[in-house]
C-alpha atoms as a PDB file:
ATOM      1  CA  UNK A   1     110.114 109.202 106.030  1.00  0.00           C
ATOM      2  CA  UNK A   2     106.560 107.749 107.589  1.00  0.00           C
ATOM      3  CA  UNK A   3     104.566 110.385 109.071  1.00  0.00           C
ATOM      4  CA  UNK A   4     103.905 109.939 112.786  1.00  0.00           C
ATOM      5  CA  UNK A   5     100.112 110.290 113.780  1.00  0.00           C
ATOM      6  CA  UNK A   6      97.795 109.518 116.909  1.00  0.00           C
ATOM      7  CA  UNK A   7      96.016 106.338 116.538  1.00  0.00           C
ATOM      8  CA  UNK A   8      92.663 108.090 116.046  1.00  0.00           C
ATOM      9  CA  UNK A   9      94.322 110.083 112.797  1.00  0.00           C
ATOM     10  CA  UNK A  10      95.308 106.832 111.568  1.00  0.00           C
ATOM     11  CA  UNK A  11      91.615 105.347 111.740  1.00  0.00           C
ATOM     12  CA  UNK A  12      90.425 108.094 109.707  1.00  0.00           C
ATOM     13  CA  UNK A  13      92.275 106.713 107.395  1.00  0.00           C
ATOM     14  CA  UNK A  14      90.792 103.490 106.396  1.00  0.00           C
ATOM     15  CA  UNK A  15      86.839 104.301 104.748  1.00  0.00           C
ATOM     16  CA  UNK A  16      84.028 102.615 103.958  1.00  0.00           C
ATOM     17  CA  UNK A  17      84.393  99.380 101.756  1.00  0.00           C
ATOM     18  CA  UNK A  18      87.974  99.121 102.061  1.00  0.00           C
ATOM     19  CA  UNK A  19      90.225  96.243 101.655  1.00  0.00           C
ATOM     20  CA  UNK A  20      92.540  95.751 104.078  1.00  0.00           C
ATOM     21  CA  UNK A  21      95.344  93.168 105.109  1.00  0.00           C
ATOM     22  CA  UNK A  22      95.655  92.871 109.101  1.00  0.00           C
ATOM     23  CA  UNK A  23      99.466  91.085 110.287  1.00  0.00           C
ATOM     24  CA  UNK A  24      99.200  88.699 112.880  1.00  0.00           C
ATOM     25  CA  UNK A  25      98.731  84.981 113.430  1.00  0.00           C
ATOM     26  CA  UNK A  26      95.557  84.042 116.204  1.00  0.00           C
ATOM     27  CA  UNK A  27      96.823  87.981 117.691  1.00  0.00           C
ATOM     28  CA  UNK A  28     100.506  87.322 117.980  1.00  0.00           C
ATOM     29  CA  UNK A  29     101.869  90.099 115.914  1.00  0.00           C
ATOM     30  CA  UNK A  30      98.712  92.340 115.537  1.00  0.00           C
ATOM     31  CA  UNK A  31      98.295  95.765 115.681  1.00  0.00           C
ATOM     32  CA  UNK A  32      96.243  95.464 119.171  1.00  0.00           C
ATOM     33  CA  UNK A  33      95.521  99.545 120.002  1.00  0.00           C
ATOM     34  CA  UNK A  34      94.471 100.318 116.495  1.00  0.00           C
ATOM     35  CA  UNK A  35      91.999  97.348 115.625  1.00  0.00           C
ATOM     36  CA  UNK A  36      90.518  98.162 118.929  1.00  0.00           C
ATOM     37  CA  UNK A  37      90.141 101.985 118.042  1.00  0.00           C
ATOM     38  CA  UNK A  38      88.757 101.066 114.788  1.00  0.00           C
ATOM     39  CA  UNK A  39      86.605  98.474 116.199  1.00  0.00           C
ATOM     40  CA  UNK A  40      85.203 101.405 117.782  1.00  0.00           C
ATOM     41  CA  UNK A  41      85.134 103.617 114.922  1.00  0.00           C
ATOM     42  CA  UNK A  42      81.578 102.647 113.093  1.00  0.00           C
ATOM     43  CA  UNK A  43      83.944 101.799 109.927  1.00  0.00           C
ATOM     44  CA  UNK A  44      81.969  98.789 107.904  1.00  0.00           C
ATOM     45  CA  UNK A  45      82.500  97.235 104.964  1.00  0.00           C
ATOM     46  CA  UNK A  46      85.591  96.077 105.029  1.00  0.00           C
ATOM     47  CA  UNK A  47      87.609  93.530 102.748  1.00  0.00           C
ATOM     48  CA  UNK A  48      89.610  91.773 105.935  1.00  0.00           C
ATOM     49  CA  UNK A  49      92.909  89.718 104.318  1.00  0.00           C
ATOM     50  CA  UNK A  50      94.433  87.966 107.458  1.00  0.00           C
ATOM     51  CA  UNK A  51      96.111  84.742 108.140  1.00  0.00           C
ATOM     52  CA  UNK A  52      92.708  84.102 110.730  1.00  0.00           C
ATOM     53  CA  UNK A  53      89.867  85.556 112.389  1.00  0.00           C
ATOM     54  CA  UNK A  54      91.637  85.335 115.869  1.00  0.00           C
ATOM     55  CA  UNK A  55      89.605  84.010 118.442  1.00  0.00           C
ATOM     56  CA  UNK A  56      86.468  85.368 121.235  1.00  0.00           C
ATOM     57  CA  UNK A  57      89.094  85.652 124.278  1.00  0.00           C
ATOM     58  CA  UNK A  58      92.511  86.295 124.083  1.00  0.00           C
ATOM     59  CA  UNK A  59      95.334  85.474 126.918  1.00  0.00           C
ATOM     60  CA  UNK A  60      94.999  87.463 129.259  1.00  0.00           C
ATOM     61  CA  UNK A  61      91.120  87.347 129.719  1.00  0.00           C
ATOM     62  CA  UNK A  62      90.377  90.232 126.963  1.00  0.00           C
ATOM     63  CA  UNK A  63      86.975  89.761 124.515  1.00  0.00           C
ATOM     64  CA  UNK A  64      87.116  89.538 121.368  1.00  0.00           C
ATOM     65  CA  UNK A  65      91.164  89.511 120.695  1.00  0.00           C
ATOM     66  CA  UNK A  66      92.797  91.244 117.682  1.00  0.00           C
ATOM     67  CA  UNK A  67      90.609  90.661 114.469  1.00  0.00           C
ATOM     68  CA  UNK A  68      87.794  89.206 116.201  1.00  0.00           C
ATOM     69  CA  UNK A  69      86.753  92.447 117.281  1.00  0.00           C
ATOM     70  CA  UNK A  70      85.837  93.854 113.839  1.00  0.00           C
ATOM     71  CA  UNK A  71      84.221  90.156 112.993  1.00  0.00           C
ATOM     72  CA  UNK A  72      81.778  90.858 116.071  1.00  0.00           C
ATOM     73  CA  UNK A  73      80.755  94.063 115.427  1.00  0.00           C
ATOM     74  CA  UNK A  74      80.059  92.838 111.720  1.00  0.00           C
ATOM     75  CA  UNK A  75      82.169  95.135 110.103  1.00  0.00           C
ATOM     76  CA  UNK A  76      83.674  92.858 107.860  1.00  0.00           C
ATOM     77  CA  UNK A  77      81.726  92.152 104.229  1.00  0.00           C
ATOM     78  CA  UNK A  78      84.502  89.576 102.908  1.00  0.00           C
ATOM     79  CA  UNK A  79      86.979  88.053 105.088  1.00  0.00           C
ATOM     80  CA  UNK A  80      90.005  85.883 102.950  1.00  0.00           C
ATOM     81  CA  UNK A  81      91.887  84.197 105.583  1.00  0.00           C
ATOM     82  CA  UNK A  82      93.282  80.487 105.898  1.00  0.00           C
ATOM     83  CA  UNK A  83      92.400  79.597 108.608  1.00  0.00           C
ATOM     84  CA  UNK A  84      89.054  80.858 110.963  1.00  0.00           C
ATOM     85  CA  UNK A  85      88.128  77.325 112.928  1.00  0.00           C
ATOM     86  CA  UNK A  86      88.945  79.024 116.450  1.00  0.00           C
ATOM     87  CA  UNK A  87      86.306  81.776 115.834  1.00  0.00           C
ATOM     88  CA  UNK A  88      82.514  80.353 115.978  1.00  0.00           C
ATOM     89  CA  UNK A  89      81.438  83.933 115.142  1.00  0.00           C
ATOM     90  CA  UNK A  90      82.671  83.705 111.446  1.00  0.00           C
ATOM     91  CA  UNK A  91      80.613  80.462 110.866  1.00  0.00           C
ATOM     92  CA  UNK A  92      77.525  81.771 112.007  1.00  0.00           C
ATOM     93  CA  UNK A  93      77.802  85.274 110.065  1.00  0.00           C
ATOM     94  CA  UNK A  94      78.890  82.657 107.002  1.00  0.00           C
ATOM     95  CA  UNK A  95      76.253  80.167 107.242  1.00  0.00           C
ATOM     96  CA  UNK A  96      73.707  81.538 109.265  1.00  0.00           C
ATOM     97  CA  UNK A  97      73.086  84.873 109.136  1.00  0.00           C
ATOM     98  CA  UNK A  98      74.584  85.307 105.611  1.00  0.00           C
ATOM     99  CA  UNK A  99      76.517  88.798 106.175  1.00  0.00           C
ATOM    100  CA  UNK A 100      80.057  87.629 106.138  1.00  0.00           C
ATOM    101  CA  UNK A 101      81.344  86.251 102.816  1.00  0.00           C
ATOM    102  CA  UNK A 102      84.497  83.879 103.544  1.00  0.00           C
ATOM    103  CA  UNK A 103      87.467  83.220 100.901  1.00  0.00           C
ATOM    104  CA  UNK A 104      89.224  80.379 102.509  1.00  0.00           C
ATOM    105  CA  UNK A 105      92.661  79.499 101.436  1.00  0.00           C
ATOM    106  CA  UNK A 106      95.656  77.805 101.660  1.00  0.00           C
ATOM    107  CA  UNK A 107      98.350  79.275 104.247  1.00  0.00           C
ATOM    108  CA  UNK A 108     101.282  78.977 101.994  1.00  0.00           C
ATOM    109  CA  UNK A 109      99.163  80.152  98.965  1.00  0.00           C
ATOM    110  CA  UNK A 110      98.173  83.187 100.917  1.00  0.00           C
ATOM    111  CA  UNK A 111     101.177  84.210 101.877  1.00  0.00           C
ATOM    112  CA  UNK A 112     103.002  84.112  98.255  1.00  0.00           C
ATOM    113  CA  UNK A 113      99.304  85.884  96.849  1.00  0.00           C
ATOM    114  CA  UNK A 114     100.317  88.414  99.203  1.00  0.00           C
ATOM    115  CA  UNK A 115     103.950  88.589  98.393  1.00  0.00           C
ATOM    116  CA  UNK A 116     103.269  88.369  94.613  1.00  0.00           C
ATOM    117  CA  UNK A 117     100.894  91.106  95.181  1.00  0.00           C
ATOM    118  CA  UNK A 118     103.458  93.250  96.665  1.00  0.00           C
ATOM    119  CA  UNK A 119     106.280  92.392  93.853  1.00  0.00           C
ATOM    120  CA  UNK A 120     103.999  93.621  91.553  1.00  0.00           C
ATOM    121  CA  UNK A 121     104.062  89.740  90.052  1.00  0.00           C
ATOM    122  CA  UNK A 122     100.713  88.253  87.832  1.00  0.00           C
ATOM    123  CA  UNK A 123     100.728  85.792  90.144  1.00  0.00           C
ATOM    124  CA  UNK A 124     101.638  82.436  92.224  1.00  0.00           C
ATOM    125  CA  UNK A 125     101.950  78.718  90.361  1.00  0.00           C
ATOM    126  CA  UNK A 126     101.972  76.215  92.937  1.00  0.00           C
ATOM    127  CA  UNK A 127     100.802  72.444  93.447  1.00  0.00           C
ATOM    128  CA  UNK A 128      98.582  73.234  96.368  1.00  0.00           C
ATOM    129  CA  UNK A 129      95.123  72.578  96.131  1.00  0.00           C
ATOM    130  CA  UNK A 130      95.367  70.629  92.515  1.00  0.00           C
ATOM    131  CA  UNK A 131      92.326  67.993  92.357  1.00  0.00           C
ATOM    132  CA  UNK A 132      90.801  70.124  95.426  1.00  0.00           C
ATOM    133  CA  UNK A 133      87.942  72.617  96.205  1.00  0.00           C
ATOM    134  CA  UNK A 134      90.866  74.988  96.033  1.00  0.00           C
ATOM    135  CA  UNK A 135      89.828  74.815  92.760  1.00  0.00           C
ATOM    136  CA  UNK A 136      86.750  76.701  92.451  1.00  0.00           C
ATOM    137  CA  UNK A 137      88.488  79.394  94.934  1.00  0.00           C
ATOM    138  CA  UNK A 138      87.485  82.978  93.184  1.00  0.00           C
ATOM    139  CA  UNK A 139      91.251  83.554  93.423  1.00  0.00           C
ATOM    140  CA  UNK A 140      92.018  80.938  91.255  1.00  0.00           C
ATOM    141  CA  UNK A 141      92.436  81.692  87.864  1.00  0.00           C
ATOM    142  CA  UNK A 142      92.657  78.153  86.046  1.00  0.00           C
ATOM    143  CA  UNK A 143      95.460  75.287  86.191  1.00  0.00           C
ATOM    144  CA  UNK A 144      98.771  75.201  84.207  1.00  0.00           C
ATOM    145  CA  UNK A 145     101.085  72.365  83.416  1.00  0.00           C
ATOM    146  CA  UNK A 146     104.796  72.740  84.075  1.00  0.00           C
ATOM    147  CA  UNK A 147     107.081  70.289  82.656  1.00  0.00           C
ATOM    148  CA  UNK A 148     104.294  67.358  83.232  1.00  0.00           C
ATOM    149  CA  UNK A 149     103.076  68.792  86.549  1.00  0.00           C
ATOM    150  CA  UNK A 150      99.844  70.332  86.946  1.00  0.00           C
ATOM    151  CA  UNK A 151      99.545  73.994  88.713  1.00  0.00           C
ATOM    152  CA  UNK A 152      96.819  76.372  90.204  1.00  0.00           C
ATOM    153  CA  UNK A 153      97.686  80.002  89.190  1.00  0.00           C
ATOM    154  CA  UNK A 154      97.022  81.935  92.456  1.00  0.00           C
ATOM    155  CA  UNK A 155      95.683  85.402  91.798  1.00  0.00           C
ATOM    156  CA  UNK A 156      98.613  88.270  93.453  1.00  0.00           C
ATOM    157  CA  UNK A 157      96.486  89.518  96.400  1.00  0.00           C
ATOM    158  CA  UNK A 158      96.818  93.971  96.895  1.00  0.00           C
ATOM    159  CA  UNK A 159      95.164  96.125  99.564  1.00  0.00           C
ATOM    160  CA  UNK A 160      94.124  99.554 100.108  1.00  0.00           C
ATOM    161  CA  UNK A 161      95.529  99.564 103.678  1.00  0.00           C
ATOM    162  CA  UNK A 162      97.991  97.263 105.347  1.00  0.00           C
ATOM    163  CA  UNK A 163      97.700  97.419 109.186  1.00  0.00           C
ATOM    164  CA  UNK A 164     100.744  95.589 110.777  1.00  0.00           C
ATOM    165  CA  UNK A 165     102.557  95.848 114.135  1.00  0.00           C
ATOM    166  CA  UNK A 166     106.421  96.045 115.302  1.00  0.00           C
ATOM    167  CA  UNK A 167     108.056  95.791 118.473  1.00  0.00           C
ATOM    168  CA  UNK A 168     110.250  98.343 117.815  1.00  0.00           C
ATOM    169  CA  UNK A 169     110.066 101.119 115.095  1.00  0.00           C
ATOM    170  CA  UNK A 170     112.509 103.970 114.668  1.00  0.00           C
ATOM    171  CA  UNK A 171     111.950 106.927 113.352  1.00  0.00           C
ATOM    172  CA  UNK A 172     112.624 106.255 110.137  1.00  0.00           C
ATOM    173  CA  UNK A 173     109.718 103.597 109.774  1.00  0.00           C
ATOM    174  CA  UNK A 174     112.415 100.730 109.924  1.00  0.00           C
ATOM    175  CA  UNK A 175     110.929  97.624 111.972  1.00  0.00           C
ATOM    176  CA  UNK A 176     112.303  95.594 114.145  1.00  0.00           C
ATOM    177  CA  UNK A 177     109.471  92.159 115.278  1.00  0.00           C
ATOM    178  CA  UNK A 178     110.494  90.673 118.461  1.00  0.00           C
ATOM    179  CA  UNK A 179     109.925  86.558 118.044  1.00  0.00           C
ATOM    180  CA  UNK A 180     107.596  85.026 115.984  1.00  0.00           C
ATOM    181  CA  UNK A 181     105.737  88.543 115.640  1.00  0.00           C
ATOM    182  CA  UNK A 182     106.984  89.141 111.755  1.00  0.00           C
ATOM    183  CA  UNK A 183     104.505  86.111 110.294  1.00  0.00           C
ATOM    184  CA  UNK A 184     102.111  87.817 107.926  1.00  0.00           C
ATOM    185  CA  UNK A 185     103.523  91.656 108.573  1.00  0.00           C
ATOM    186  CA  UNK A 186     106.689  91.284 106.779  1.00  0.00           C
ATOM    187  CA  UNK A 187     104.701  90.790 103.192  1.00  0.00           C
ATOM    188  CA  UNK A 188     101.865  92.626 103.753  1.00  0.00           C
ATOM    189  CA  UNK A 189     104.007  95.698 104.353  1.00  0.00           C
ATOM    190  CA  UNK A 190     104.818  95.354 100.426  1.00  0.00           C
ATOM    191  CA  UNK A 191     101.081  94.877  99.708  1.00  0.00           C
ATOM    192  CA  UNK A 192      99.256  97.923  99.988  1.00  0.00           C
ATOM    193  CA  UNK A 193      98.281 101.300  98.754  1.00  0.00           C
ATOM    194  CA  UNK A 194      99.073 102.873 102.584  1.00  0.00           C
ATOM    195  CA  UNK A 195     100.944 101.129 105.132  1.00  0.00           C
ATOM    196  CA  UNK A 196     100.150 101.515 109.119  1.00  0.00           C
ATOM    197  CA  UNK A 197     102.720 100.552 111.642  1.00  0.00           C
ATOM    198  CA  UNK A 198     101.982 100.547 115.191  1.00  0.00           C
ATOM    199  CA  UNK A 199     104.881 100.333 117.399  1.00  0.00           C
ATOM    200  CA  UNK A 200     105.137  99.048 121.134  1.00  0.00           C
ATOM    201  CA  UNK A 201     107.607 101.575 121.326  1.00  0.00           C
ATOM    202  CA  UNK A 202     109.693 104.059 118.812  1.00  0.00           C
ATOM    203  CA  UNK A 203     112.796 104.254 119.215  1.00  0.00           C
ATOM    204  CA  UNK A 204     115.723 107.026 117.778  1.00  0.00           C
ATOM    205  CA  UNK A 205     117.729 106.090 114.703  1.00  0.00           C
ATOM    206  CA  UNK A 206     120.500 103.583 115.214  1.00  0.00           C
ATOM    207  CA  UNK A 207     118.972 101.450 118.064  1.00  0.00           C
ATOM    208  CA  UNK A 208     117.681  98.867 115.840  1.00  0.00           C
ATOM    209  CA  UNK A 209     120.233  97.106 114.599  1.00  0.00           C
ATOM    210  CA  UNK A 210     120.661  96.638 110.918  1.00  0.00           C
ATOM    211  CA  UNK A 211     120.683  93.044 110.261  1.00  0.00           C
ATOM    212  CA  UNK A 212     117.087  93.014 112.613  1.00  0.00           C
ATOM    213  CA  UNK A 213     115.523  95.180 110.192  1.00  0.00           C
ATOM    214  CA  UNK A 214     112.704  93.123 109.102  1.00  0.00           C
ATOM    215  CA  UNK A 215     110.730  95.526 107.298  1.00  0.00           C
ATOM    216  CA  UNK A 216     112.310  98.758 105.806  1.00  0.00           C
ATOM    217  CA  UNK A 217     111.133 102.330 106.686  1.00  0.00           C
ATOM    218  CA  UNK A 218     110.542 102.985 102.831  1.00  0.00           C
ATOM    219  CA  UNK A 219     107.519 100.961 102.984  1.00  0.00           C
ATOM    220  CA  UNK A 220     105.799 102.597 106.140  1.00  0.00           C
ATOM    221  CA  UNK A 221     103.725 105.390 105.234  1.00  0.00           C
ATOM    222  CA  UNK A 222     102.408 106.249 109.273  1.00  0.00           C
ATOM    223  CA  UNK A 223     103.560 104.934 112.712  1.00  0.00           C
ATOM    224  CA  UNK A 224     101.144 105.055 115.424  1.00  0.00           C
ATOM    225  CA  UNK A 225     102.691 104.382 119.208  1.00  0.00           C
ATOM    226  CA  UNK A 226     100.495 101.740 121.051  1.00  0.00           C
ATOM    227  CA  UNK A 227     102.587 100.976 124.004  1.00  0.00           C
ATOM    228  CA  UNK A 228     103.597  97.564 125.690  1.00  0.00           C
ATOM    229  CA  UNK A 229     100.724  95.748 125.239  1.00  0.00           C
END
């Protein structure tokens, strides 16, 4: 059973220098209370794995949406995402100022390095990226040829924390993502050392039904509540 803690016990959570896998695709499906307490935490360091940086404004007028928080205050070291074109922020720490390292890679690879990582798998074989930069990705650990067709082997991606979000969570830790919210959370619940939920509202056992359990409660190790957002 997942421990249930305020969202300021949960930041305590994540140190220094930690790697850590964020759900969410451009904020749809983050954990919006908690990366806003940690954003306000002083936490630095961090090893950010994340579909994308999110963007400056989100849709309702906010600054800095989601991820993009923790990229502005420059508490990300390494950032591996696949995709960061909507935030200018993560270019300019990359290329200007030098203090963000960027991993860029492929959104399917990412997602089965992720997946592998949680299945406890050496890795992911896959056509993408052969004959590409992809190539010389650090994560990349050399080509292999299956039956006549060449392969990258993807290195299995693991995290000390995985931060993700539900719409609903019982109290059991089961997870229930309304729409399109599931994306990245559903494999980086399997991916981690400590798993975070944070729930837009918990609910009593039984109200979720079974068949929209996305993610089980066996993988949740702490449930904040954040509220509609």
């Amino acid at each position: 059973m997942p421990k249930f803690v305020s969202i300021e016990e949960a930041v305590k959570l994540i140190p220094n220098g930690a790697t850590v896998m964020f759900g969410g695709f451009m904020g749809c499906g983050s954990a919006h209370k908690f990366i806003d307490a940690l954003s306000k935490s002083g936490v630095k360091d961090l090893t950010m794995i994340c579909n994308d940086a999110s963007m400056p404004g989100g849709p309702m007028g906010e600054e800095y949406y989601a991820v993009a928080k923790l990229v502005h205050n420059k508490q990300v070291k390494r950032l591996i995402a696949s995709h960061v074109g909507l935030n200018p922020e993560v270019a300019t720490q990359n290329m200007v100022d030098g203090t963000l390292d960027v991993v860029l890679l492929p959104q399917g690879s990412l997602a089965e390095m992720i997946r592998a990582g949680g299945a406890g798998l050496g890795g992911v074989l896959t056509p993408t990226g052969v004959g590409t930069i992809v190539e010389d990705n650090p994560y990349c650990l050399g080509k292999q040829t299956v039956n006549g067709k060449d392969y990258l082997l993807m290195a299995p991606l693991h995290a000390d924390v995985s931060v993700i979000a539900g719409y609903q969570i019982d109290k059991a830790g089961n997870v229930w993502y309304k729409g399109d919210t599931s994306n990245f959370n559903i494999v980086m619940a399997t991916a981690a050392d400590v798993v975070i939920a944070e729930a837009e509202e918990v609910v009593e056992l039984g109200v979720i039904a079974p068949e929209n359990v996305r993610t089980s409660g066996v993988f949740v190790d702490y449930v904040v509540e954040g509220g509609k957002y």
